[in-house]
PDB file of N, CA and C in Angstrom:
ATOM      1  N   UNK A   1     -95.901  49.949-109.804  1.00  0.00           N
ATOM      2  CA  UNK A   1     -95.623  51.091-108.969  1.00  0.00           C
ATOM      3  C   UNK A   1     -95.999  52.368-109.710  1.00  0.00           C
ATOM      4  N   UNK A   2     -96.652  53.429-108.905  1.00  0.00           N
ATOM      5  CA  UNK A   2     -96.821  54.711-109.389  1.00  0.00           C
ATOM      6  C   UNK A   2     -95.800  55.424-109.284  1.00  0.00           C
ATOM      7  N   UNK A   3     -95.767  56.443-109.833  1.00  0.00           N
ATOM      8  CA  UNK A   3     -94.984  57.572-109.816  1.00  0.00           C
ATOM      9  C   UNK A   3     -95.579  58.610-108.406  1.00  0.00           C
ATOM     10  N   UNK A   4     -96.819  58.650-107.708  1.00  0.00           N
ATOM     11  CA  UNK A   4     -96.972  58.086-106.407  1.00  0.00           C
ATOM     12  C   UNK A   4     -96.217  57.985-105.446  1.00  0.00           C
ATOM     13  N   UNK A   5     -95.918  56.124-105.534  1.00  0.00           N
ATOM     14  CA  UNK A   5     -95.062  55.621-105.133  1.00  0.00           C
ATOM     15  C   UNK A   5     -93.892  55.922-104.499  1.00  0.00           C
ATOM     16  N   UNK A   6     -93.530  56.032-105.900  1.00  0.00           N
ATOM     17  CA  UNK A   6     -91.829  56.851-106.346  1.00  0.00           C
ATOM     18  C   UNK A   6     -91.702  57.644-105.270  1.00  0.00           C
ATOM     19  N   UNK A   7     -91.969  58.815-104.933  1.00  0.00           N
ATOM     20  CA  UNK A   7     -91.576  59.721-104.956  1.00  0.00           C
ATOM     21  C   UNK A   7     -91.857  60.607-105.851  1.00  0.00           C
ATOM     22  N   UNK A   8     -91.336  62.275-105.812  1.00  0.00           N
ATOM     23  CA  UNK A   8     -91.006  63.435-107.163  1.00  0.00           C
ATOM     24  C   UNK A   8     -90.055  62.229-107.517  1.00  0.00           C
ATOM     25  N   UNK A   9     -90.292  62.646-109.024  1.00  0.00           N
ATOM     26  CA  UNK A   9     -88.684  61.961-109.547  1.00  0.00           C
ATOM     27  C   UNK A   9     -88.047  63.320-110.165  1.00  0.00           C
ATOM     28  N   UNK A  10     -86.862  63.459-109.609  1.00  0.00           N
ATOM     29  CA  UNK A  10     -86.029  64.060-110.273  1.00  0.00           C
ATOM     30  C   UNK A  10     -85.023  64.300-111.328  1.00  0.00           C
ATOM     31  N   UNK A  11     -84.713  65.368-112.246  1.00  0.00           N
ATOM     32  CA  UNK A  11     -84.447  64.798-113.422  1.00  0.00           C
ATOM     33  C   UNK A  11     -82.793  65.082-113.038  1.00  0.00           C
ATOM     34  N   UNK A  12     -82.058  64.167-114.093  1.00  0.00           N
ATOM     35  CA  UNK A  12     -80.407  64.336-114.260  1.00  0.00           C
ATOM     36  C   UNK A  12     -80.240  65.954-114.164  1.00  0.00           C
ATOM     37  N   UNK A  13     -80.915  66.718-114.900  1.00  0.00           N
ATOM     38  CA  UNK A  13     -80.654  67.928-114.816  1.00  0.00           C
ATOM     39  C   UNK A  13     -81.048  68.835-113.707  1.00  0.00           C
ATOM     40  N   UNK A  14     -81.834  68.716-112.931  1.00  0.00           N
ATOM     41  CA  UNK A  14     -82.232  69.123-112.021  1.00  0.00           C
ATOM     42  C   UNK A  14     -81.171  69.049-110.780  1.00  0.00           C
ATOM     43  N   UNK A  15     -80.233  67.662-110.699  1.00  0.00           N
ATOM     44  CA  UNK A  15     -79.417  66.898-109.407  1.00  0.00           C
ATOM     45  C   UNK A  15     -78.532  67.854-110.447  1.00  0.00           C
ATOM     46  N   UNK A  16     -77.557  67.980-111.757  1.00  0.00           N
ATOM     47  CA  UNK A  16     -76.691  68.672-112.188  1.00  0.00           C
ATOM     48  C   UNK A  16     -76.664  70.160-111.453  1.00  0.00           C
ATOM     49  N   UNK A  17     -77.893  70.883-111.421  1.00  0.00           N
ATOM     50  CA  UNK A  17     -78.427  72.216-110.887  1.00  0.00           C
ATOM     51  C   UNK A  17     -77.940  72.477-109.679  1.00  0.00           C
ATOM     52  N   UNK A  18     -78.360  71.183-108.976  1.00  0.00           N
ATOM     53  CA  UNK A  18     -78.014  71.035-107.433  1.00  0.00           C
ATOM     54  C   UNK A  18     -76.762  71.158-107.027  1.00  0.00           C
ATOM     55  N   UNK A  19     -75.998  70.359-107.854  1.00  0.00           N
ATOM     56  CA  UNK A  19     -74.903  70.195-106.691  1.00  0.00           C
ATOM     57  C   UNK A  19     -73.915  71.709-107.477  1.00  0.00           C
ATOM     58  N   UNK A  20     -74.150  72.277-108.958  1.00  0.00           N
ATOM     59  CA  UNK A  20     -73.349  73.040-109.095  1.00  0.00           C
ATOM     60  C   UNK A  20     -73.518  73.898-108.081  1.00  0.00           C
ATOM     61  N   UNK A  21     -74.758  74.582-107.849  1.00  0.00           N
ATOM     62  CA  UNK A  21     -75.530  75.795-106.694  1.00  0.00           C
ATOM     63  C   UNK A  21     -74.608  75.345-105.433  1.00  0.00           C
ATOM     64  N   UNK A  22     -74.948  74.086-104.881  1.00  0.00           N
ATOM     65  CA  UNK A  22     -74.041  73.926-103.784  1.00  0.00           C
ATOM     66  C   UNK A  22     -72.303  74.193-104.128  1.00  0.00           C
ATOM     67  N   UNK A  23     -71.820  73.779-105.134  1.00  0.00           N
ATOM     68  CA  UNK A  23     -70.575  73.553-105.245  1.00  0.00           C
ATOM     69  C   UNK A  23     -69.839  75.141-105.477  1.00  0.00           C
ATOM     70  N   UNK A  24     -70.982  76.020-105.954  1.00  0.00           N
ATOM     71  CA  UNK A  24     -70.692  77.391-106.017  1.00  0.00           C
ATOM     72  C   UNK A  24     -70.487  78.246-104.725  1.00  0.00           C
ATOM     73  N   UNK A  25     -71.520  77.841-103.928  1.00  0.00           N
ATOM     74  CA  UNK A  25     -71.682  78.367-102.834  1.00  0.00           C
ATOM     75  C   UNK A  25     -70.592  77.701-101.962  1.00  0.00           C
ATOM     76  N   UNK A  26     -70.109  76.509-101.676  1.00  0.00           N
ATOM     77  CA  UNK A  26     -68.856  76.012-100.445  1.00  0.00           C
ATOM     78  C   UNK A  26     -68.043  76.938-101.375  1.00  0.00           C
ATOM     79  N   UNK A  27     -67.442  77.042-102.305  1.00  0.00           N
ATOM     80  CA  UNK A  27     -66.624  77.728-103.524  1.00  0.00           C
ATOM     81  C   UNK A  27     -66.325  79.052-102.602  1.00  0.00           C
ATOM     82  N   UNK A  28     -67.285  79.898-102.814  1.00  0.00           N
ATOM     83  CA  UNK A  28     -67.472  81.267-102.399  1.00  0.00           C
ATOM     84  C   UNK A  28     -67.083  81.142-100.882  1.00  0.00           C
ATOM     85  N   UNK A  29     -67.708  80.345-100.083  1.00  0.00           N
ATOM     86  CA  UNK A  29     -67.655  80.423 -98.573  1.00  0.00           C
ATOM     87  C   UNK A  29     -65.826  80.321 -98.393  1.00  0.00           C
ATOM     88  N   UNK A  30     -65.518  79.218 -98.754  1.00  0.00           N
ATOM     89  CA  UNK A  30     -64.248  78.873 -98.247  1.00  0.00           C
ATOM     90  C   UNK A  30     -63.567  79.497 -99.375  1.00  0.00           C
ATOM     91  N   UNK A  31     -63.958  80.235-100.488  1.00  0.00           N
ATOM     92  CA  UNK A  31     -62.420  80.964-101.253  1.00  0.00           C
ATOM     93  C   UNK A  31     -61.916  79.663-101.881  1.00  0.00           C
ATOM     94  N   UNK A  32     -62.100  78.598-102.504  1.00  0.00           N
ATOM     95  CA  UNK A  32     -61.387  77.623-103.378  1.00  0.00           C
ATOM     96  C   UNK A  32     -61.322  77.841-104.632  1.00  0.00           C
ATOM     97  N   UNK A  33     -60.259  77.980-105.344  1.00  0.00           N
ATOM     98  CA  UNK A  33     -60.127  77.991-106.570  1.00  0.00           C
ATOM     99  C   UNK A  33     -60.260  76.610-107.002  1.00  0.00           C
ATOM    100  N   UNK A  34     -61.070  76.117-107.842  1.00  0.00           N
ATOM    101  CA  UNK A  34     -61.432  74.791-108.410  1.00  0.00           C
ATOM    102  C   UNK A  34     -61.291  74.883-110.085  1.00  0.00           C
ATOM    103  N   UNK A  35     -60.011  74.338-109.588  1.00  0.00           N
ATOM    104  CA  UNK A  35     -58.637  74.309-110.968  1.00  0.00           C
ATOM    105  C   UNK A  35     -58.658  72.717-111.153  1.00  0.00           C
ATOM    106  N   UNK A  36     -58.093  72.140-111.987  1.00  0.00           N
ATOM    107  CA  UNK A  36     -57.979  70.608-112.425  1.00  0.00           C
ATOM    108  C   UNK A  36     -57.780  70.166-111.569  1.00  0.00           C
ATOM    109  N   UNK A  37     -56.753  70.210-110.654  1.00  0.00           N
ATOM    110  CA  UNK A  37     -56.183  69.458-109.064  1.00  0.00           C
ATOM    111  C   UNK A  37     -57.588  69.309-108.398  1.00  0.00           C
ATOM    112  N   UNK A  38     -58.071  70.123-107.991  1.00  0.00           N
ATOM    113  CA  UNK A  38     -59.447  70.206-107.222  1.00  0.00           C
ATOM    114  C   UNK A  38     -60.689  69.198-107.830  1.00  0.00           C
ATOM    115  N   UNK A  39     -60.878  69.171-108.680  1.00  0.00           N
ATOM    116  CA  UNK A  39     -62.379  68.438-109.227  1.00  0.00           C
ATOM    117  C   UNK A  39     -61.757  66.760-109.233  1.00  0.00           C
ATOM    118  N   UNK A  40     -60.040  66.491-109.847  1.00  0.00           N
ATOM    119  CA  UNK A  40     -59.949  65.016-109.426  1.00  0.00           C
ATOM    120  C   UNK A  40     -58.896  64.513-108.307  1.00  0.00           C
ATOM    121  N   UNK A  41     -59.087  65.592-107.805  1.00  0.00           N
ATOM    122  CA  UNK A  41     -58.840  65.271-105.569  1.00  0.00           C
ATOM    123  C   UNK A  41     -59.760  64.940-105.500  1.00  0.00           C
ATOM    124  N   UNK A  42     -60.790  65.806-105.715  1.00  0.00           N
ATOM    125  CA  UNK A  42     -62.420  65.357-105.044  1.00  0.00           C
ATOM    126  C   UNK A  42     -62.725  64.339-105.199  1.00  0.00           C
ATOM    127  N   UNK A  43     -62.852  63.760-106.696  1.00  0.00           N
ATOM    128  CA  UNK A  43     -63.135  62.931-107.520  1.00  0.00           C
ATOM    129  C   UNK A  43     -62.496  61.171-106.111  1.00  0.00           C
ATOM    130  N   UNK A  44     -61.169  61.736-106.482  1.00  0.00           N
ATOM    131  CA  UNK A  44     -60.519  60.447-105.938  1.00  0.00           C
ATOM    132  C   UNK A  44     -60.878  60.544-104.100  1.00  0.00           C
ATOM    133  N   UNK A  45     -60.590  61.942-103.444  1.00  0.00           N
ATOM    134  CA  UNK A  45     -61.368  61.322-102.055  1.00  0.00           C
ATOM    135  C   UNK A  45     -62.771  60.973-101.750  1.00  0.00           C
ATOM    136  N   UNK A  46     -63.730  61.178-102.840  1.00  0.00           N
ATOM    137  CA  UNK A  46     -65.283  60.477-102.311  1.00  0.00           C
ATOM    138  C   UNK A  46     -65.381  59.394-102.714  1.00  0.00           C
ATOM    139  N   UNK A  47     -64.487  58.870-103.643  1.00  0.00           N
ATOM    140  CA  UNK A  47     -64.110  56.885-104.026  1.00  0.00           C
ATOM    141  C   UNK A  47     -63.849  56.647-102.946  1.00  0.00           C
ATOM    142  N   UNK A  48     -62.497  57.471-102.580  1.00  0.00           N
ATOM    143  CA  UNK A  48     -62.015  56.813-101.131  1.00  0.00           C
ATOM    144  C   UNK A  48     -63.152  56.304 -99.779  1.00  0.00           C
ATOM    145  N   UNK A  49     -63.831  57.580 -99.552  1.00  0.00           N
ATOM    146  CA  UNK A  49     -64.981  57.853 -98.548  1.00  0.00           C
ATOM    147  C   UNK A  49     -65.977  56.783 -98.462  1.00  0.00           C
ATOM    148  N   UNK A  50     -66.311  56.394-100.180  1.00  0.00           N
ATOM    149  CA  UNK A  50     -67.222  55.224-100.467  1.00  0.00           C
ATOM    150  C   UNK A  50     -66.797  53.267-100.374  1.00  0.00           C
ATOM    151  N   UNK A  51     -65.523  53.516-100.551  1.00  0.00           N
ATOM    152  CA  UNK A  51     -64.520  52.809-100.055  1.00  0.00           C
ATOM    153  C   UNK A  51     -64.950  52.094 -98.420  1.00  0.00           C
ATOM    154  N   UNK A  52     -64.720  53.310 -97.418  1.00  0.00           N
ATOM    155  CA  UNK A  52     -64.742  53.040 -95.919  1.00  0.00           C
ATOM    156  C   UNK A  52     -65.765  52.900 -95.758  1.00  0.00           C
ATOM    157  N   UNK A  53     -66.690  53.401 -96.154  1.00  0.00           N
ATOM    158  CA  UNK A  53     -68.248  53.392 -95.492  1.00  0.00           C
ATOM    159  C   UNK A  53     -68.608  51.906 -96.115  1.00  0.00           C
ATOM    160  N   UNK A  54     -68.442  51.635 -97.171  1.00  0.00           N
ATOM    161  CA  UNK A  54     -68.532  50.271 -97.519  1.00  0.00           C
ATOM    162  C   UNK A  54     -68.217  49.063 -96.555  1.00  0.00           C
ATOM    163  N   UNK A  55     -66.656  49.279 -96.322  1.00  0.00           N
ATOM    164  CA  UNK A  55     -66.272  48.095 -95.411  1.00  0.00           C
ATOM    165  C   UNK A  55     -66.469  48.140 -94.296  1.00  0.00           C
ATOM    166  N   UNK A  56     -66.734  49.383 -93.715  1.00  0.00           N
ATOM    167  CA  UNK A  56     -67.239  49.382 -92.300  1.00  0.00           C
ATOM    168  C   UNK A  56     -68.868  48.605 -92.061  1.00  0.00           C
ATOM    169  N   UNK A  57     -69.300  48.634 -93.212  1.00  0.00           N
ATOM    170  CA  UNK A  57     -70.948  48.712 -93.392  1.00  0.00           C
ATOM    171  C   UNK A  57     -71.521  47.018 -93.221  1.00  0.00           C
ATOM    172  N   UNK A  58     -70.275  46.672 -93.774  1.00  0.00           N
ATOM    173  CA  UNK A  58     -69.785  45.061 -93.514  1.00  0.00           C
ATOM    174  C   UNK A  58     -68.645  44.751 -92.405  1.00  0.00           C
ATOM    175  N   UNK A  59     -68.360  45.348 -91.839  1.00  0.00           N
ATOM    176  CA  UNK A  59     -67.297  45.073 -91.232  1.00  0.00           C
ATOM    177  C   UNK A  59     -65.728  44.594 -90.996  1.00  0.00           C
ATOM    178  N   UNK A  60     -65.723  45.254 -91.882  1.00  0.00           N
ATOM    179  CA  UNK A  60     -64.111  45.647 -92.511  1.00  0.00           C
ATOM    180  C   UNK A  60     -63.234  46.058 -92.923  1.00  0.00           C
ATOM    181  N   UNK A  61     -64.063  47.202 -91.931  1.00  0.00           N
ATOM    182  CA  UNK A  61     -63.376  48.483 -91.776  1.00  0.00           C
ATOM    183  C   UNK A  61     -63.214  48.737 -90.184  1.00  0.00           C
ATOM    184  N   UNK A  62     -62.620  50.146 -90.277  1.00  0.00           N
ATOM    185  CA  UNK A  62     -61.991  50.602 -88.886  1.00  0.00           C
ATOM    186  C   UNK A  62     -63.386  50.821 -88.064  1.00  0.00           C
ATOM    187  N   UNK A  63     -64.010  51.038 -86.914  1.00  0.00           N
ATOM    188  CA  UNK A  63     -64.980  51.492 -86.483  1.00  0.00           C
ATOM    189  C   UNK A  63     -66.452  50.977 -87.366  1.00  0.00           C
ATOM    190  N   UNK A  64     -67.397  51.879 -86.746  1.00  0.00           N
ATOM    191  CA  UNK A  64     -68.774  51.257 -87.087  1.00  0.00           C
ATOM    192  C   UNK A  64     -69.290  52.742 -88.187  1.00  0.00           C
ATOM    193  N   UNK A  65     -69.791  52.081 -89.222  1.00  0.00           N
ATOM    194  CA  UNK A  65     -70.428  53.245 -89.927  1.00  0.00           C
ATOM    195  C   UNK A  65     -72.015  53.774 -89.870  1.00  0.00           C
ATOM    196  N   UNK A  66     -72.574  54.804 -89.537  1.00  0.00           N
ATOM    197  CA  UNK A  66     -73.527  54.941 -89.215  1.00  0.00           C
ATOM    198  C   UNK A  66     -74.377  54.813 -90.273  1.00  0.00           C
ATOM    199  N   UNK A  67     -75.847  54.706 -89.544  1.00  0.00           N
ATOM    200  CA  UNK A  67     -76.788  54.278 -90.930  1.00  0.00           C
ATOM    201  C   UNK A  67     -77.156  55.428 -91.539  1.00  0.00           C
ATOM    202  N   UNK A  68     -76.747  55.063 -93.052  1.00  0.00           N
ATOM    203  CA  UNK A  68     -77.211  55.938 -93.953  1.00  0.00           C
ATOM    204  C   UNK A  68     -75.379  56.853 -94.356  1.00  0.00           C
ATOM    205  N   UNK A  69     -74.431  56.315 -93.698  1.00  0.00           N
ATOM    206  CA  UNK A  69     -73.098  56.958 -94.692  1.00  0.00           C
ATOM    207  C   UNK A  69     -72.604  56.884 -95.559  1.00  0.00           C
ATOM    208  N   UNK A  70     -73.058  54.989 -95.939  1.00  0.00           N
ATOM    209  CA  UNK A  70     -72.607  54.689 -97.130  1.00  0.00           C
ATOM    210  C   UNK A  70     -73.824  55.027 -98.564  1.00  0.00           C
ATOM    211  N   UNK A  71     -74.971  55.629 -97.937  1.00  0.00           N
ATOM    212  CA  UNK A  71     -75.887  56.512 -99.182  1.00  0.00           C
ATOM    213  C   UNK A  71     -75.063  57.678 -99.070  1.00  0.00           C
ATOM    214  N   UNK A  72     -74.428  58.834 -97.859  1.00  0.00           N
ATOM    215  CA  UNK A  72     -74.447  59.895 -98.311  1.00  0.00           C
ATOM    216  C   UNK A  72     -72.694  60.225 -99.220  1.00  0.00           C
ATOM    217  N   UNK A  73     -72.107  59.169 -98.328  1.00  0.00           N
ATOM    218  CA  UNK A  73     -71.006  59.124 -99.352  1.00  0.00           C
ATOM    219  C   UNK A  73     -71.064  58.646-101.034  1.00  0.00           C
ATOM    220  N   UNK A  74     -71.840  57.682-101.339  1.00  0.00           N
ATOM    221  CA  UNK A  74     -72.324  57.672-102.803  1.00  0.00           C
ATOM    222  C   UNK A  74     -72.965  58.844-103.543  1.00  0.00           C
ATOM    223  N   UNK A  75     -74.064  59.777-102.475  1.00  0.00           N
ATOM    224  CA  UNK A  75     -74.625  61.072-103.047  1.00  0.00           C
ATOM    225  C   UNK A  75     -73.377  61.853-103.260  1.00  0.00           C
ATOM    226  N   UNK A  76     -71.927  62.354-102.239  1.00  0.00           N
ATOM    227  CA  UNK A  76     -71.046  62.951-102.152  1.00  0.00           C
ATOM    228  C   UNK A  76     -70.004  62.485-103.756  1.00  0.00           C
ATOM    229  N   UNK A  77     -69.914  61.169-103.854  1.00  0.00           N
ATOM    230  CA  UNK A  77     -69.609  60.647-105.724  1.00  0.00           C
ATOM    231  C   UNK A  77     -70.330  61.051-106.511  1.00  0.00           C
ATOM    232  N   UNK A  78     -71.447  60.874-106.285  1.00  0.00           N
ATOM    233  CA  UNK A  78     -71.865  60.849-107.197  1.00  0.00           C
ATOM    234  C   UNK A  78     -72.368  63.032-107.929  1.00  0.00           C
ATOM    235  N   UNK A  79     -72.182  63.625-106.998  1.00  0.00           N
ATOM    236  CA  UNK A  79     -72.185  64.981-106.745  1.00  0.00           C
ATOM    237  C   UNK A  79     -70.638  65.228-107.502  1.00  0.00           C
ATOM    238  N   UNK A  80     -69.738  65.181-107.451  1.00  0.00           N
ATOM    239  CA  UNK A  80     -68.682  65.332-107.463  1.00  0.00           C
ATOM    240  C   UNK A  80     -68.668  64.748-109.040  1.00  0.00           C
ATOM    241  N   UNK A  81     -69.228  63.607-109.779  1.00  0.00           N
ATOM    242  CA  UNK A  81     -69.012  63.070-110.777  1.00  0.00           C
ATOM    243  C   UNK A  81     -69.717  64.118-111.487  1.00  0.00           C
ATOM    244  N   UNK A  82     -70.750  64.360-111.014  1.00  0.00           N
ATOM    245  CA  UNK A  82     -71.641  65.500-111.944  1.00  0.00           C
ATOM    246  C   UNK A  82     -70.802  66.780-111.758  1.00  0.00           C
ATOM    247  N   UNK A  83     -70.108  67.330-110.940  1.00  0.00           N
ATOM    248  CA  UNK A  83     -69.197  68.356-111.239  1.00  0.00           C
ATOM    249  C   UNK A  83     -68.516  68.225-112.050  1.00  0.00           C
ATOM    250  N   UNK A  84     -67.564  67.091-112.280  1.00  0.00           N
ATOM    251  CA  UNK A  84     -66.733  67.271-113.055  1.00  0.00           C
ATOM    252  C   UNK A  84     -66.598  66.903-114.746  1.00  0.00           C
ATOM    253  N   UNK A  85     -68.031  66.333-114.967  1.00  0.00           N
ATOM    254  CA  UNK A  85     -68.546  66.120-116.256  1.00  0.00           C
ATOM    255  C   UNK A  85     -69.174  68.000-116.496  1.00  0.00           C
ATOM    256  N   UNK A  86     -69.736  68.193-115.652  1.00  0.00           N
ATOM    257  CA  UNK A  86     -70.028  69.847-116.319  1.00  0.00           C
ATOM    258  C   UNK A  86     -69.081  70.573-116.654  1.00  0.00           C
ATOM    259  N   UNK A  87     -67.617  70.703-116.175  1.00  0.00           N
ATOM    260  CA  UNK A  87     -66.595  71.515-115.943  1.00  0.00           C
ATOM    261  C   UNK A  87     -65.973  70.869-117.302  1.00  0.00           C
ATOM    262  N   UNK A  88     -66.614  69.842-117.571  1.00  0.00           N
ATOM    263  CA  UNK A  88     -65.359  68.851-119.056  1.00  0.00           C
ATOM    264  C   UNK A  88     -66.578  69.427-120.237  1.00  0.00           C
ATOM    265  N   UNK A  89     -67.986  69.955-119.786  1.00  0.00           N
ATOM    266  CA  UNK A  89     -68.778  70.029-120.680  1.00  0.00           C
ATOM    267  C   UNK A  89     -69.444  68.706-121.681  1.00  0.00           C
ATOM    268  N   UNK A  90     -69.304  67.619-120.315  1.00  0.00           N
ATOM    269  CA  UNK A  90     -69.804  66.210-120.965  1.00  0.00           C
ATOM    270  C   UNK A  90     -71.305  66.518-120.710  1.00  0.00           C
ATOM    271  N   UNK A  91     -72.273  66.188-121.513  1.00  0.00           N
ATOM    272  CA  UNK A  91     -73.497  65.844-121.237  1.00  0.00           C
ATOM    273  C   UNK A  91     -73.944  64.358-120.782  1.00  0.00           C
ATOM    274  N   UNK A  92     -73.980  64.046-119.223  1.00  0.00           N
ATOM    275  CA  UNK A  92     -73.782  62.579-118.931  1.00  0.00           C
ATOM    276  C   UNK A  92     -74.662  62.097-119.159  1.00  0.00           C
ATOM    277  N   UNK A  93     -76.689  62.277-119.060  1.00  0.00           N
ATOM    278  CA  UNK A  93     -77.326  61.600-119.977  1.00  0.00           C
ATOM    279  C   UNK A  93     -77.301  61.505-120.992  1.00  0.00           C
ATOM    280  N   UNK A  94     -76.785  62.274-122.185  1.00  0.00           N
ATOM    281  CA  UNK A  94     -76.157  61.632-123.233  1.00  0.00           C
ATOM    282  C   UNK A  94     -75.314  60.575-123.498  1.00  0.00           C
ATOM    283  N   UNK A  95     -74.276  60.451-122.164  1.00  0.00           N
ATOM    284  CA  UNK A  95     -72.887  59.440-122.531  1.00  0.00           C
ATOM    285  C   UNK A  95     -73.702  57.966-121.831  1.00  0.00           C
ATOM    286  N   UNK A  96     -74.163  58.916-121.273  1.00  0.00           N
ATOM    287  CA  UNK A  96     -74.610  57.354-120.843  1.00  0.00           C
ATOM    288  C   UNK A  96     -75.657  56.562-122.024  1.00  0.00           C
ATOM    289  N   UNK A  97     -76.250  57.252-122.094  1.00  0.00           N
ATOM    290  CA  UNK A  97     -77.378  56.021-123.290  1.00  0.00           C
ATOM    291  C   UNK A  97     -76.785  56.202-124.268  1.00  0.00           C
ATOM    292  N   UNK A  98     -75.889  56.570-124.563  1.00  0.00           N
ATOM    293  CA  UNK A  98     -74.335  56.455-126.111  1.00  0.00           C
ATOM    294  C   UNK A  98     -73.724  55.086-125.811  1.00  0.00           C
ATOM    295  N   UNK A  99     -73.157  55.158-124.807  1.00  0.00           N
ATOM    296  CA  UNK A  99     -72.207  53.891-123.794  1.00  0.00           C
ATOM    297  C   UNK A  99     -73.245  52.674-123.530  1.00  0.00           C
ATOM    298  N   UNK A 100     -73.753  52.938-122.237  1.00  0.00           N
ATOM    299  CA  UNK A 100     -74.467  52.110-121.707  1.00  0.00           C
ATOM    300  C   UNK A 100     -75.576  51.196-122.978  1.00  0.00           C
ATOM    301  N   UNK A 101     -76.115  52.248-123.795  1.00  0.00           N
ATOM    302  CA  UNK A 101     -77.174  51.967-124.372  1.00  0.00           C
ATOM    303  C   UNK A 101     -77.110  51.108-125.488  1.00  0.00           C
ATOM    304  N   UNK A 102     -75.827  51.491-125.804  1.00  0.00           N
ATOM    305  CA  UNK A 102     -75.369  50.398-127.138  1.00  0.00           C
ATOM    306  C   UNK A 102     -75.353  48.841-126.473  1.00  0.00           C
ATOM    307  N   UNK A 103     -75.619  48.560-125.303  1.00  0.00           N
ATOM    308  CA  UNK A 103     -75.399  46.770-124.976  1.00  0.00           C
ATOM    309  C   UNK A 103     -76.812  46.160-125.393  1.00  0.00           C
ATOM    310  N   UNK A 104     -78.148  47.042-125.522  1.00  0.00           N
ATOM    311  CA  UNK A 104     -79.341  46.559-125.459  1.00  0.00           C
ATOM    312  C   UNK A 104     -79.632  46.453-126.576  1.00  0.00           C
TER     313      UNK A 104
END
């Protein structure tokens, strides 16, 4: 496969860029102070979110999940995970090939 192929590929830092810009801007719109409570509420309702869209996706959940909720609820985790590693001042491609990288 080319890079082509692929798609742009985008870098960790680039999706970090993203969702802070967004996360600044709902911030500003709605007036939220995003204090510790806030980043692992979030944290724990887009598990939740990824949760339903899951079992619905299979059917075992409440109602039918539409196609493509259980990607945007994983983008919505996975957005939210990158918030709250910036706000801790983790560098997550670092932790990750620290962590992950030591099995290989």
């Amino acid at each position: 496969m080319t890079q082509q192929d692929l798609g742009e590929v985008v870098t960790l830092e680039q999706l970090n860029d993203l969702v802070r810009r967004v996360s600044d801007l709902y911030a500003q719109r709605f007036q939220i102070d995003r204090d510790p409570a806030w980043y692992l509420g979030k944290l724990s309702e887009e598990l939740g979110e990824v949760n339903a869209a899951y079992l619905k996706s299979v059917g075992q959940g409440r109602g039918t999940g539409a196609p493509g909720d259980l990607e945007d609820e994983v983008a919505d985790l996975l957005g939210f995970v990158l918030l709250f590693a910036d706000w801790q001042g983790i560098d997550v491609a670092a932790a990750l090939q620290r962590k992950w990288g030591s099995y290989l």
